[in-house]
C-alpha atoms as a PDB file:
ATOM      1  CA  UNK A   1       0.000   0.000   0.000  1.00  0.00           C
ATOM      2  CA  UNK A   2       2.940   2.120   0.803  1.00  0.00           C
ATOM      3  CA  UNK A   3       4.683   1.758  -2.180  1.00  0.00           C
ATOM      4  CA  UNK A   4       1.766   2.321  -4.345  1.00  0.00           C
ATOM      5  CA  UNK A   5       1.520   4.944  -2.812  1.00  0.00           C
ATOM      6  CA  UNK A   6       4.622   6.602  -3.196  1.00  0.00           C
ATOM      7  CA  UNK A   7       4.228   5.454  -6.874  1.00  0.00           C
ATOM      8  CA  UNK A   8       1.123   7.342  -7.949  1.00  0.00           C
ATOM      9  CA  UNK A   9       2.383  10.621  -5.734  1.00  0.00           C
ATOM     10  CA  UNK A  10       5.886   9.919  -8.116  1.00  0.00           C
ATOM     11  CA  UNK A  11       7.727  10.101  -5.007  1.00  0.00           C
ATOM     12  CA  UNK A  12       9.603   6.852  -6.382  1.00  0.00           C
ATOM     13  CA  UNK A  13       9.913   5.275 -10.005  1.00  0.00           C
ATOM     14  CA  UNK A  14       8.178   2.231 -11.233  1.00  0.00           C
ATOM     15  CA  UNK A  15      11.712   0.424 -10.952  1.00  0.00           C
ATOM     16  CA  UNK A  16      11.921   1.212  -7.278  1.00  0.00           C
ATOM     17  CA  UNK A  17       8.583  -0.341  -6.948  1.00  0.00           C
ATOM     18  CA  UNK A  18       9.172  -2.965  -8.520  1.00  0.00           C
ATOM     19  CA  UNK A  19      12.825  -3.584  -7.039  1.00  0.00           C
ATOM     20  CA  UNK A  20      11.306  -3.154  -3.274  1.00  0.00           C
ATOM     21  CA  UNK A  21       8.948  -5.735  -3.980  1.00  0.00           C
ATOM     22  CA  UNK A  22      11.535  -8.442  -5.239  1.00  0.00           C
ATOM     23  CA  UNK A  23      12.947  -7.523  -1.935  1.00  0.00           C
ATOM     24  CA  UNK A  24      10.328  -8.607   0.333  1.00  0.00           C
ATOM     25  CA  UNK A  25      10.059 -11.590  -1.775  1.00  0.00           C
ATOM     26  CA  UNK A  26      13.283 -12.799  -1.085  1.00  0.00           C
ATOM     27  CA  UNK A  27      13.620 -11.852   2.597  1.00  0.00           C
ATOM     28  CA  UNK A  28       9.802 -13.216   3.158  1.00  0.00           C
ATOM     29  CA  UNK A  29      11.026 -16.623   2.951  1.00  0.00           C
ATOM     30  CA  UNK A  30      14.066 -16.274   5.435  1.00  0.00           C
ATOM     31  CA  UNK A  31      12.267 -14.213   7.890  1.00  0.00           C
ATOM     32  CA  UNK A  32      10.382 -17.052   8.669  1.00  0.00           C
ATOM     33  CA  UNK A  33      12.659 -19.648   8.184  1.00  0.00           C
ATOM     34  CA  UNK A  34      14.558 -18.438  10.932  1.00  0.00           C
ATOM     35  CA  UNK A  35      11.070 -18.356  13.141  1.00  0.00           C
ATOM     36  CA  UNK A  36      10.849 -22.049  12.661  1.00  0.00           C
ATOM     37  CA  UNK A  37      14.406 -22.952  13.367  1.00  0.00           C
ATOM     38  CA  UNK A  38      14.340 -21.043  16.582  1.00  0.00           C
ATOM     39  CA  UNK A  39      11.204 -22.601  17.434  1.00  0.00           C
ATOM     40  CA  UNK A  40      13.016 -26.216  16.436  1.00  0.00           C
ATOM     41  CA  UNK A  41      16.156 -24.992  18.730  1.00  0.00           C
ATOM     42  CA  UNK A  42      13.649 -24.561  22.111  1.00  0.00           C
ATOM     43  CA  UNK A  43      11.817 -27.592  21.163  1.00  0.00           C
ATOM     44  CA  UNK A  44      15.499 -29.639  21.185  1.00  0.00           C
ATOM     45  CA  UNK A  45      17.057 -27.947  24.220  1.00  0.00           C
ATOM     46  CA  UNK A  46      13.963 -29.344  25.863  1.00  0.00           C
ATOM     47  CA  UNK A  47      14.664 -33.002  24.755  1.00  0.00           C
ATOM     48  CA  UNK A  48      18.010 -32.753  25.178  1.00  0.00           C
ATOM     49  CA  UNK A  49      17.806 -31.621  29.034  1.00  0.00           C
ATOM     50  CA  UNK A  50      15.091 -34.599  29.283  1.00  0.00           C
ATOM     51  CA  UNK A  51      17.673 -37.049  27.367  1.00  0.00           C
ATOM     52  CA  UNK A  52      20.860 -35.707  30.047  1.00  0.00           C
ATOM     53  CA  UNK A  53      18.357 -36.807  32.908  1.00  0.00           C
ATOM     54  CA  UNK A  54      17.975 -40.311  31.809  1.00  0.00           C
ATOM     55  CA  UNK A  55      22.071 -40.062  30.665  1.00  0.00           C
ATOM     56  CA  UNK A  56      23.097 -38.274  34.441  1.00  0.00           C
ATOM     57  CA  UNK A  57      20.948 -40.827  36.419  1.00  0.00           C
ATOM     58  CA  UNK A  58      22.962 -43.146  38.392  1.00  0.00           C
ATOM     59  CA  UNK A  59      22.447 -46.708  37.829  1.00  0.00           C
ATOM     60  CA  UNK A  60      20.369 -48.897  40.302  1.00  0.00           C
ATOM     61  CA  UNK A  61      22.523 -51.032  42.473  1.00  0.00           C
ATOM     62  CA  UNK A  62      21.766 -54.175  42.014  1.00  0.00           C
ATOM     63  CA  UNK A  63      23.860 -55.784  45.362  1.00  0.00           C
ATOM     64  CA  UNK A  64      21.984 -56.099  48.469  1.00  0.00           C
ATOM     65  CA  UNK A  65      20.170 -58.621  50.770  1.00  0.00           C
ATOM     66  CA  UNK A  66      17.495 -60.557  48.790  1.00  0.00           C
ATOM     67  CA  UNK A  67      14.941 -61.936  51.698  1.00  0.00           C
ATOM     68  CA  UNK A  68      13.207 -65.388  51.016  1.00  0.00           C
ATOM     69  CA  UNK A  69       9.651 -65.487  50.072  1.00  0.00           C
ATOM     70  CA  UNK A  70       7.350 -63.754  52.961  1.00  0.00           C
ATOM     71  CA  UNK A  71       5.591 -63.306  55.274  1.00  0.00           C
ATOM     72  CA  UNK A  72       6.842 -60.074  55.944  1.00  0.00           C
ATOM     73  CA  UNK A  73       6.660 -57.795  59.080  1.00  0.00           C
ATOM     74  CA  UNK A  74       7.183 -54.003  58.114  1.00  0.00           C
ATOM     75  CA  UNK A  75       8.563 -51.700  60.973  1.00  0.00           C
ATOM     76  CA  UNK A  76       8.996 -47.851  60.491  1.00  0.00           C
ATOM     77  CA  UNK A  77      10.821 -46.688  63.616  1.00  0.00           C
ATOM     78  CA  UNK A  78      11.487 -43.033  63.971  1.00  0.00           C
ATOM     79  CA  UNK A  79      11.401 -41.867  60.918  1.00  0.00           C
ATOM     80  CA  UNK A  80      12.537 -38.289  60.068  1.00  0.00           C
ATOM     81  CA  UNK A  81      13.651 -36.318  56.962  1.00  0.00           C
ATOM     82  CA  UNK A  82      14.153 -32.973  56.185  1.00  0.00           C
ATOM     83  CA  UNK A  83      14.346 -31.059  52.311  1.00  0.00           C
ATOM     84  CA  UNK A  84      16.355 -28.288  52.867  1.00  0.00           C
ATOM     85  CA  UNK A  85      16.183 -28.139  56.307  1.00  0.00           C
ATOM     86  CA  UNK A  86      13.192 -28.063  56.283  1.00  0.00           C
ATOM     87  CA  UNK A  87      11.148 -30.823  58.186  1.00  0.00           C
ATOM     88  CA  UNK A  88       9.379 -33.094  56.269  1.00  0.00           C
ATOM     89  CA  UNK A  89       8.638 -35.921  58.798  1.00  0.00           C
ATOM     90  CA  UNK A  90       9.042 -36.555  62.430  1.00  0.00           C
ATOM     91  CA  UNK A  91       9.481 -39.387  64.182  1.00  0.00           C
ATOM     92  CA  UNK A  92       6.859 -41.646  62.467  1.00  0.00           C
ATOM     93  CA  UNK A  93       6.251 -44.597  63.933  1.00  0.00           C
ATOM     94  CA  UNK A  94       4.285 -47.800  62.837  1.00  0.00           C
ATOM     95  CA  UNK A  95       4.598 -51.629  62.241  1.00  0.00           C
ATOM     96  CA  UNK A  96       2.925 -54.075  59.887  1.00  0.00           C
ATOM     97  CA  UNK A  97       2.525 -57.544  60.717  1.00  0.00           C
ATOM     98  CA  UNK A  98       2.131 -60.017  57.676  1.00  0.00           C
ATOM     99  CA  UNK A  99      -1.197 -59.379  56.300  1.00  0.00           C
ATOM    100  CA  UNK A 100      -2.793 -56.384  58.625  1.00  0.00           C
ATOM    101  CA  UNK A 101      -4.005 -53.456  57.205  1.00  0.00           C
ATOM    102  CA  UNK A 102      -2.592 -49.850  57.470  1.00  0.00           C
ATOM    103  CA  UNK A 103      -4.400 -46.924  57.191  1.00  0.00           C
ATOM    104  CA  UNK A 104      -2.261 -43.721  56.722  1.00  0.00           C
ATOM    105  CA  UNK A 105      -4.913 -40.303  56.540  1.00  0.00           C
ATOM    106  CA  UNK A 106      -4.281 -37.092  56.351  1.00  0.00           C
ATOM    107  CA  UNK A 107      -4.300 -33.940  54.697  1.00  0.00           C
ATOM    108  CA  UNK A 108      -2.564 -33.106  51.133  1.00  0.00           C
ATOM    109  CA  UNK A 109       1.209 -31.919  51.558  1.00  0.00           C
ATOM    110  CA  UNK A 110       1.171 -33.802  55.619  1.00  0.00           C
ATOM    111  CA  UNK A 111       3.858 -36.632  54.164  1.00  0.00           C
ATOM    112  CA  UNK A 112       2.196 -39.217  52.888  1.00  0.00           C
ATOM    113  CA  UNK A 113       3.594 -39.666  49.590  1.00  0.00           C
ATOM    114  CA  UNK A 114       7.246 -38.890  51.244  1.00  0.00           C
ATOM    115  CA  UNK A 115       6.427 -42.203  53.813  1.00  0.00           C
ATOM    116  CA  UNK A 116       5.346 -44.886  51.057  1.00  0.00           C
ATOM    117  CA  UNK A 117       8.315 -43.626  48.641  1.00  0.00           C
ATOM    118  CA  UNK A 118      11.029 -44.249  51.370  1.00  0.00           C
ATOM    119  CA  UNK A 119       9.442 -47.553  52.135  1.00  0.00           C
ATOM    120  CA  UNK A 120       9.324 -48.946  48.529  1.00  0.00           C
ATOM    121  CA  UNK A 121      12.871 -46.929  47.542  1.00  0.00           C
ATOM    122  CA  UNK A 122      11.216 -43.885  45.152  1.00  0.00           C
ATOM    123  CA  UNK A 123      12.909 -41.617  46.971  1.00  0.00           C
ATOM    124  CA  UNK A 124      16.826 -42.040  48.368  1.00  0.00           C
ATOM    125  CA  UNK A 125      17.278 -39.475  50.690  1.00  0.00           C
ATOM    126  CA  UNK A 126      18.969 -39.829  53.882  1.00  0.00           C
ATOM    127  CA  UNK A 127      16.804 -40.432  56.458  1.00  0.00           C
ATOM    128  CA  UNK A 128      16.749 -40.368  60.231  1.00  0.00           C
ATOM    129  CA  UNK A 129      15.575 -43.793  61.907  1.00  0.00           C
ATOM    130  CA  UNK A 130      14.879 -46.750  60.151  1.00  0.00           C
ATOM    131  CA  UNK A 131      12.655 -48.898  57.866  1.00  0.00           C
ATOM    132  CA  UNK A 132      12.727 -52.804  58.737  1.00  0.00           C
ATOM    133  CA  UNK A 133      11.313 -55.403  56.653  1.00  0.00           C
ATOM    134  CA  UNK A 134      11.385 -58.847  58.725  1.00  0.00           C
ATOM    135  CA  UNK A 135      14.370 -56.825  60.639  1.00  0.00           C
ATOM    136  CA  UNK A 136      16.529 -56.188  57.784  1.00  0.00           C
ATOM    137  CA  UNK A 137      17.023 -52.292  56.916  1.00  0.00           C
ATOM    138  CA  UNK A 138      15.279 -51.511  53.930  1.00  0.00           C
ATOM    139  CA  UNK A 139      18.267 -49.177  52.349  1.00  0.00           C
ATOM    140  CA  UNK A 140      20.464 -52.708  52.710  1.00  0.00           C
ATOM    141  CA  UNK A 141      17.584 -55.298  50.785  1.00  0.00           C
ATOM    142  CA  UNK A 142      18.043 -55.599  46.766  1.00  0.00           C
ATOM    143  CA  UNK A 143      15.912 -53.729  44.983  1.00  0.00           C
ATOM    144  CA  UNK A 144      15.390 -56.631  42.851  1.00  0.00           C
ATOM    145  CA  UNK A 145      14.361 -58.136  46.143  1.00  0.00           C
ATOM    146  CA  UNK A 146      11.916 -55.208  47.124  1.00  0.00           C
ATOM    147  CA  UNK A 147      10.109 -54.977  43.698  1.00  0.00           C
ATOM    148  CA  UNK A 148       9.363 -58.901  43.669  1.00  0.00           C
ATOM    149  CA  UNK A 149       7.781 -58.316  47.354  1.00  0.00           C
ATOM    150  CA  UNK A 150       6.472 -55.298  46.575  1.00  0.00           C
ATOM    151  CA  UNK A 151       3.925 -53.540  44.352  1.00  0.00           C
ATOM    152  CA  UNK A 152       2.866 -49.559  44.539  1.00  0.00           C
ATOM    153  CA  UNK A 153       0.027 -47.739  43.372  1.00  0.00           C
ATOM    154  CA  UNK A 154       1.018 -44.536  42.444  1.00  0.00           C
ATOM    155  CA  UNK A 155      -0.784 -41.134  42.561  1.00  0.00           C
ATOM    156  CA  UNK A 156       0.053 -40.218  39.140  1.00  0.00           C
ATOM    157  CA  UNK A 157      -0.621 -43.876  37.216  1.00  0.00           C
ATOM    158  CA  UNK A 158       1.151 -44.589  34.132  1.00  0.00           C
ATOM    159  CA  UNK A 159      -0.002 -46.803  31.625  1.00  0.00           C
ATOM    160  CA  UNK A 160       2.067 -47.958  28.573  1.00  0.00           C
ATOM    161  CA  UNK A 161       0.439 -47.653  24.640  1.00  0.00           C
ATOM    162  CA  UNK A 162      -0.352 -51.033  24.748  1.00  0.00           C
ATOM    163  CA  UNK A 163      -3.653 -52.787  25.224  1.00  0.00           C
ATOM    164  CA  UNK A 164      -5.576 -53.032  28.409  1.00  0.00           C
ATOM    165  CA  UNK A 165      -4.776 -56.895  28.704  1.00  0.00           C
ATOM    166  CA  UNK A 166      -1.042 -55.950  28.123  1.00  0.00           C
ATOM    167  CA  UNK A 167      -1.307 -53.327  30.516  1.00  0.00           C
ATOM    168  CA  UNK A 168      -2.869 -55.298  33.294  1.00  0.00           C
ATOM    169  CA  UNK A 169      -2.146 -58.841  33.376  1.00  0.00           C
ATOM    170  CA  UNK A 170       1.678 -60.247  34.284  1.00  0.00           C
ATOM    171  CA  UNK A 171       0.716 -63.931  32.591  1.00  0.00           C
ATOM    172  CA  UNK A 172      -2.186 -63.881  34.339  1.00  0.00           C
ATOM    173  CA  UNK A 173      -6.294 -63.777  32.628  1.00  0.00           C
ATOM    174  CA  UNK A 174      -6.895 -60.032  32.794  1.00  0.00           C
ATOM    175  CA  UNK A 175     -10.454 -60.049  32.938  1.00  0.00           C
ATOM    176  CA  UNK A 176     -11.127 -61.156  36.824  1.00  0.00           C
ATOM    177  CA  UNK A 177      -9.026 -58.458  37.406  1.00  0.00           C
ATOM    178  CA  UNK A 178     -10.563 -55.854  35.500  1.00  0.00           C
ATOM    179  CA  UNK A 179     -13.926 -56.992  37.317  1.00  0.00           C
ATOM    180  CA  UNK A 180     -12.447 -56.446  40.766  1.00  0.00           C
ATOM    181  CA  UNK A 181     -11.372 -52.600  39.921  1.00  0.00           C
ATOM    182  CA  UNK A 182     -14.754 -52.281  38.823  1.00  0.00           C
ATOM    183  CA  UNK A 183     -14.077 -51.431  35.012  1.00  0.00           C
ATOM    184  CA  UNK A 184     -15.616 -54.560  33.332  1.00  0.00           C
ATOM    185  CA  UNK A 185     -18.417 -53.264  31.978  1.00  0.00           C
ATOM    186  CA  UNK A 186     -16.712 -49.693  31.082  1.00  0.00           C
ATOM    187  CA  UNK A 187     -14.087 -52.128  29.076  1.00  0.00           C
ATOM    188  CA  UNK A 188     -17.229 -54.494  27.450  1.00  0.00           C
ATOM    189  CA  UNK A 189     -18.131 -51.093  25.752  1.00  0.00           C
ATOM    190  CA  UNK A 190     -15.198 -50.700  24.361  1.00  0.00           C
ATOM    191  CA  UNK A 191     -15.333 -51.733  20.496  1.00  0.00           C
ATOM    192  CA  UNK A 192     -12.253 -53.567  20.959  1.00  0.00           C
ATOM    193  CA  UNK A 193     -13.288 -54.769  25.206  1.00  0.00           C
ATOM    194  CA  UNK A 194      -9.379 -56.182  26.586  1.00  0.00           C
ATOM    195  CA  UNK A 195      -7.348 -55.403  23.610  1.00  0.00           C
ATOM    196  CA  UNK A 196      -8.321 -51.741  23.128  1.00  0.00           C
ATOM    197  CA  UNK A 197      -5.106 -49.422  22.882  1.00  0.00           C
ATOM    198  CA  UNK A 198      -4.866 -46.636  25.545  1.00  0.00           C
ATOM    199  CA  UNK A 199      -2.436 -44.349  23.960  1.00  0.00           C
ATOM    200  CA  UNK A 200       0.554 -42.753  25.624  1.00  0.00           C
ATOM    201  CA  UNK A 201       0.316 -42.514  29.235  1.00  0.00           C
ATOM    202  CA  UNK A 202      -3.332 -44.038  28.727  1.00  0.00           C
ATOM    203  CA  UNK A 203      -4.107 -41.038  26.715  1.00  0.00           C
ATOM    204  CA  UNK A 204      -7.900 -42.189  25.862  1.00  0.00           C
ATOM    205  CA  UNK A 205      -9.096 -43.379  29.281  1.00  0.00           C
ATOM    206  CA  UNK A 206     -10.146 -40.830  32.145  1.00  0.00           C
ATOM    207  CA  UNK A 207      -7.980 -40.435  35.152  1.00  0.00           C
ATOM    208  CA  UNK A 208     -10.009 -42.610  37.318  1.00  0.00           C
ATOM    209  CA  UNK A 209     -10.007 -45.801  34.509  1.00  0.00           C
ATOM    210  CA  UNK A 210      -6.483 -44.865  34.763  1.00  0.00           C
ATOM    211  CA  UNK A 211      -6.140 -45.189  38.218  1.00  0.00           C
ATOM    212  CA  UNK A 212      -8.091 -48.589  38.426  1.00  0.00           C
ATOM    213  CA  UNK A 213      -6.360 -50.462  35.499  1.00  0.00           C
ATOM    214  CA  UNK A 214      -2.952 -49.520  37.453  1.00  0.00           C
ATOM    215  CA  UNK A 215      -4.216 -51.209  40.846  1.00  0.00           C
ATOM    216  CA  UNK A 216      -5.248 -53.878  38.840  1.00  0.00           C
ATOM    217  CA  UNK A 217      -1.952 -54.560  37.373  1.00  0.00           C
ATOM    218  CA  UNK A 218      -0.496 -54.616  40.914  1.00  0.00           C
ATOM    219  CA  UNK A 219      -2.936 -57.090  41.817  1.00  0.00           C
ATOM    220  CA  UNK A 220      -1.832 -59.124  39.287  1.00  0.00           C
ATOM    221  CA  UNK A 221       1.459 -59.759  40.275  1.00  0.00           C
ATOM    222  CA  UNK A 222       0.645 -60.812  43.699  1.00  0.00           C
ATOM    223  CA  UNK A 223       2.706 -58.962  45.902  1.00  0.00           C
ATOM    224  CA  UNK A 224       3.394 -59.785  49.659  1.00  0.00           C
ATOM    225  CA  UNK A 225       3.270 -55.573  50.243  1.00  0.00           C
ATOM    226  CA  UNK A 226       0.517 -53.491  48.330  1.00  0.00           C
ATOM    227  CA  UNK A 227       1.463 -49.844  48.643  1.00  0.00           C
ATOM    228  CA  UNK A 228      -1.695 -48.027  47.784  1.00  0.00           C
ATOM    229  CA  UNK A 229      -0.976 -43.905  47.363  1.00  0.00           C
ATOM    230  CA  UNK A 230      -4.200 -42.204  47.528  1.00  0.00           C
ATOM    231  CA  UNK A 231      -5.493 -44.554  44.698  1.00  0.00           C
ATOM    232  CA  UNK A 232      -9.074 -43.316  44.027  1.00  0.00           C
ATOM    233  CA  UNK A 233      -8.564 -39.523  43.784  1.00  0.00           C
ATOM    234  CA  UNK A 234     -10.252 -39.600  40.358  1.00  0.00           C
ATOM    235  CA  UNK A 235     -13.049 -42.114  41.207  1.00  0.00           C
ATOM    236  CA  UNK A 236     -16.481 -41.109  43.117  1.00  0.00           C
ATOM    237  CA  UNK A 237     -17.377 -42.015  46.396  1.00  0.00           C
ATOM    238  CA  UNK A 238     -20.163 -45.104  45.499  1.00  0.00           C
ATOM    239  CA  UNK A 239     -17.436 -46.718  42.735  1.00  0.00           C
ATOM    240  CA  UNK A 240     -15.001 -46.360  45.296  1.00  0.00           C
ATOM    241  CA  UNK A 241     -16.815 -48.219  47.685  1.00  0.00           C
ATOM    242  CA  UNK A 242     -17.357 -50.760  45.755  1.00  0.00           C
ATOM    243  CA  UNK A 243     -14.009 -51.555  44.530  1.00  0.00           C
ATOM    244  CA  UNK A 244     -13.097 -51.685  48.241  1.00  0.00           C
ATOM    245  CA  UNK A 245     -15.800 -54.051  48.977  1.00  0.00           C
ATOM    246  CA  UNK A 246     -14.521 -56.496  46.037  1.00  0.00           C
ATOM    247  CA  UNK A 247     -11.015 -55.971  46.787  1.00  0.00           C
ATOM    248  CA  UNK A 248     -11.420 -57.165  50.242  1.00  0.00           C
ATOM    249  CA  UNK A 249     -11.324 -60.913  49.886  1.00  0.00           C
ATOM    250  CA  UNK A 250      -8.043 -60.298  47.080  1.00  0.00           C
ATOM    251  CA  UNK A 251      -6.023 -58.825  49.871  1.00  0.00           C
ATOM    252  CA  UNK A 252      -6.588 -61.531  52.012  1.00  0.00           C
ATOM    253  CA  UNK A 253      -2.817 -62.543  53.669  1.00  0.00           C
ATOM    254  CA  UNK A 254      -1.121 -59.322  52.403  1.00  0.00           C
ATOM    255  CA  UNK A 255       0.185 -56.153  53.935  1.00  0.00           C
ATOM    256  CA  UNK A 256      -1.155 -53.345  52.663  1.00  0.00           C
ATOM    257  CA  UNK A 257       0.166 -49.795  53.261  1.00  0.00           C
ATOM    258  CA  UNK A 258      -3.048 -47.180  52.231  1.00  0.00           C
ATOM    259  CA  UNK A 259      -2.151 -43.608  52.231  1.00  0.00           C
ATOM    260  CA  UNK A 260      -5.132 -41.623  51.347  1.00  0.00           C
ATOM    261  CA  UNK A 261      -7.275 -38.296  51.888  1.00  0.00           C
ATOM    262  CA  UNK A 262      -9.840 -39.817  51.903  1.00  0.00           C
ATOM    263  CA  UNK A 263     -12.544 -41.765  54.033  1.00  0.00           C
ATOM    264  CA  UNK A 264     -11.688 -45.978  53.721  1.00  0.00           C
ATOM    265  CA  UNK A 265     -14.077 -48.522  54.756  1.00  0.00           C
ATOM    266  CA  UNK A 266     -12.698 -49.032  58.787  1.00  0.00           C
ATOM    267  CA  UNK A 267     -13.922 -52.370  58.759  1.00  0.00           C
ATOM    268  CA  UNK A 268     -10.888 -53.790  56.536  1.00  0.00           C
ATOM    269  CA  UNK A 269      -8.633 -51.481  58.218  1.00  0.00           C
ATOM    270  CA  UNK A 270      -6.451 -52.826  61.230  1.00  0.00           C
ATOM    271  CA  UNK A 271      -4.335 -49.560  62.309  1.00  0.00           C
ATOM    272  CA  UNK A 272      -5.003 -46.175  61.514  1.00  0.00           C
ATOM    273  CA  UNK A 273      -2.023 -43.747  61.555  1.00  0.00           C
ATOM    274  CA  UNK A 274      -3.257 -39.909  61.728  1.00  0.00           C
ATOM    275  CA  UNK A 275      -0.822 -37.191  60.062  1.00  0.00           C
ATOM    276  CA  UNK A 276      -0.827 -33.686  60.016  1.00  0.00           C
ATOM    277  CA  UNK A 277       2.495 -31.762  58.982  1.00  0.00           C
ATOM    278  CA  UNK A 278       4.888 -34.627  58.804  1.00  0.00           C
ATOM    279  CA  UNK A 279       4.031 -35.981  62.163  1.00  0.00           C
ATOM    280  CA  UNK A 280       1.584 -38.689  64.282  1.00  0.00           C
ATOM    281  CA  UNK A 281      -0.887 -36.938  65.859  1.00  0.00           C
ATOM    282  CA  UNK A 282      -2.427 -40.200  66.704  1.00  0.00           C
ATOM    283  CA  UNK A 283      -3.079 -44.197  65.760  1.00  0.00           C
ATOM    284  CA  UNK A 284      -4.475 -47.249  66.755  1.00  0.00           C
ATOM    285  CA  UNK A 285      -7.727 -49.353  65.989  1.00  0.00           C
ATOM    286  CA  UNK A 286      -9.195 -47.886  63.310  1.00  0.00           C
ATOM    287  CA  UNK A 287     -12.723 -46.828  65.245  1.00  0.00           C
ATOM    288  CA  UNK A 288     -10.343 -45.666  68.471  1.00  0.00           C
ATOM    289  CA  UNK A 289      -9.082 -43.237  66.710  1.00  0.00           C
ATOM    290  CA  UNK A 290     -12.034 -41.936  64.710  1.00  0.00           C
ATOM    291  CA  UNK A 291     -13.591 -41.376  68.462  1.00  0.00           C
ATOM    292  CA  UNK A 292     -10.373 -39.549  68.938  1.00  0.00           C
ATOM    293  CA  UNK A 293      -9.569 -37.481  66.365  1.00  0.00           C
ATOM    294  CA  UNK A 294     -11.294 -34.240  65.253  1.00  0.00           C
ATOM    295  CA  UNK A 295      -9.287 -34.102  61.604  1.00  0.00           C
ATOM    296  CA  UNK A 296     -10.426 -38.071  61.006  1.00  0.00           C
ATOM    297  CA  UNK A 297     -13.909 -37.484  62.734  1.00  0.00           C
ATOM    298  CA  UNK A 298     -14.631 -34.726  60.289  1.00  0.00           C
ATOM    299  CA  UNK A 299     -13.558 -36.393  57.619  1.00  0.00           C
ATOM    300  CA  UNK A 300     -15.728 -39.057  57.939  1.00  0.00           C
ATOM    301  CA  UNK A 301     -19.239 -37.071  59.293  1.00  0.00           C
ATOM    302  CA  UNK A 302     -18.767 -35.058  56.104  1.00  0.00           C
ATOM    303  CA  UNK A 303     -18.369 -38.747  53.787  1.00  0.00           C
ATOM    304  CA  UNK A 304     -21.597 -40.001  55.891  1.00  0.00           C
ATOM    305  CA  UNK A 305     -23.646 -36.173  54.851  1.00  0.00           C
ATOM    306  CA  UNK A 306     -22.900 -37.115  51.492  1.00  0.00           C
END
């Protein structure tokens, strides 16, 4: 528009205009070239930082004690840590005999997470006191050892983008399984039922299928130790109590570690272990403590409301 401008008002010559406009053309192309390749440059640096993590991370040690096959008594005696000097947990204390039932409750950010990680080995930093299983300190078992004993349910599940079956089942028939997580008829309408393809991450499933198909995969390897992190964040309150009711008889003989925000059924609980900023405000039977506690008797009156 410029340049025609100019043109018409003779303030430049036909040539001009037409030079200026071979220009553009040439730089045009350029221009945005160079857009693109720094757009390509950010987009590397990012996988190249996320390829150095994987490339900086120390290998797993593989020597250790490997225990014989359970049953297993879990002690957690005194256990502290602190992130930057900051504490994080405080003398938390608690032991599992072979196939009781722990209940850890509490509110988000109270150490939770931080407890289940240091038992199963997610997290390595040094910690005050000590975690036992059958009297040997956990830092000192395989973790060859731990992962064949143990199986977690994390907070953030991850599925591969592979079928459900593959997803779920170690050798085993996936579909009892499925049923017990209370996804078999959400799977039956898939067009494809066990061998429908979730997609990265389980891209095409909602975060509570995701959550169920990853207990069910721990179920399937029948560990001595379940670790359940707050497993049903993504699930409502009457699926949720179901699943718990047809879990039940499956977790018959094993140990099973629940952290949770949550309100779980008290009758299949055997200890309950309050927490509020890192430390034990109180535990014991399951029911004692709900008489006990305000934080746990709250949380449960407001479940009941609902």
């Amino acid at each position: 528009w410029v340049g025609g401008y100019a043109l018409i008002h003779e303030k430049i010559t036909l040539g001009d205009f037409i030079a200026l406009n071979t220009y553009y053309m040439m730089v045009m192309w350029p221009v945005a070239a160079l857009g693109w390749i720094l757009s390509l440059y950010q987009k590397g640096l990012a996988s190249v930082k996320r390829l150095d993590l994987v490339n900086d991370a120390e290998v797993e040690k593989e020597e250790g004690v490997v225990l014989p096959g359970g049953p297993f008594t879990l002690s957690v005696e005194g256990l502290g840590l602190k992130k930057s000097d900051v504490p994080v947990l405080e003398n938390v204390t608690f032991q599992a005999q072979p196939g009781e039932k722990i209940l850890i409750i509490g509110p988000t950010g109270c150490g939770k997470s931080t407890v289940l990680n240091l038992i199963v080995g997610l997290e390595e930093e040094e910690y005050e006191g000590a975690i036992r299983l059958n009297g040997t300190e956990m830092r000192s078992i395989a973790l060859s050892c731990r992962r064949r004993h143990m199986a977690v349910v994390p907070q953030d599940p991850f599925l591969y983008s592979l079928s459900i079956h593959e997803n779920v089942s170690f050798q085993r028939d996936a579909e009892p399984l499925v049923d017990v997580v209370g996804m078999r008829d959400e799977v039956l309408r898939f067009e494809d039922g066990l061998d429908t393809v979730v997609g990265e991450r389980g891209i095409t499933l909602s975060g509570g299928q995701k959550q169920r198909l990853t207990l069910a995969r721990a179920l399937s390897v029948e560990p001595s130790i379940l670790i359940l992190d707050d497993p049903f964040t993504h699930v409502d309150g009457f699926t949720e109590h179901l699943i718990w009711e047809k879990l039940s008889p499956m977790l018959e003989g094993k140990t099973v570690i629940i952290a949770s925000t949550r309100p779980v059924p008290l009758h299949l609980i055997d200890q309950a272990i309050v927490l509020v900023e890192g430390a034990v405000v109180d535990q014991g039977p399951p029911f004692e403590v709900l008489e006990r506690d305000a934080y746990m008797k709250l949380l449960y009156e407001r479940q009941d409301s609902e």
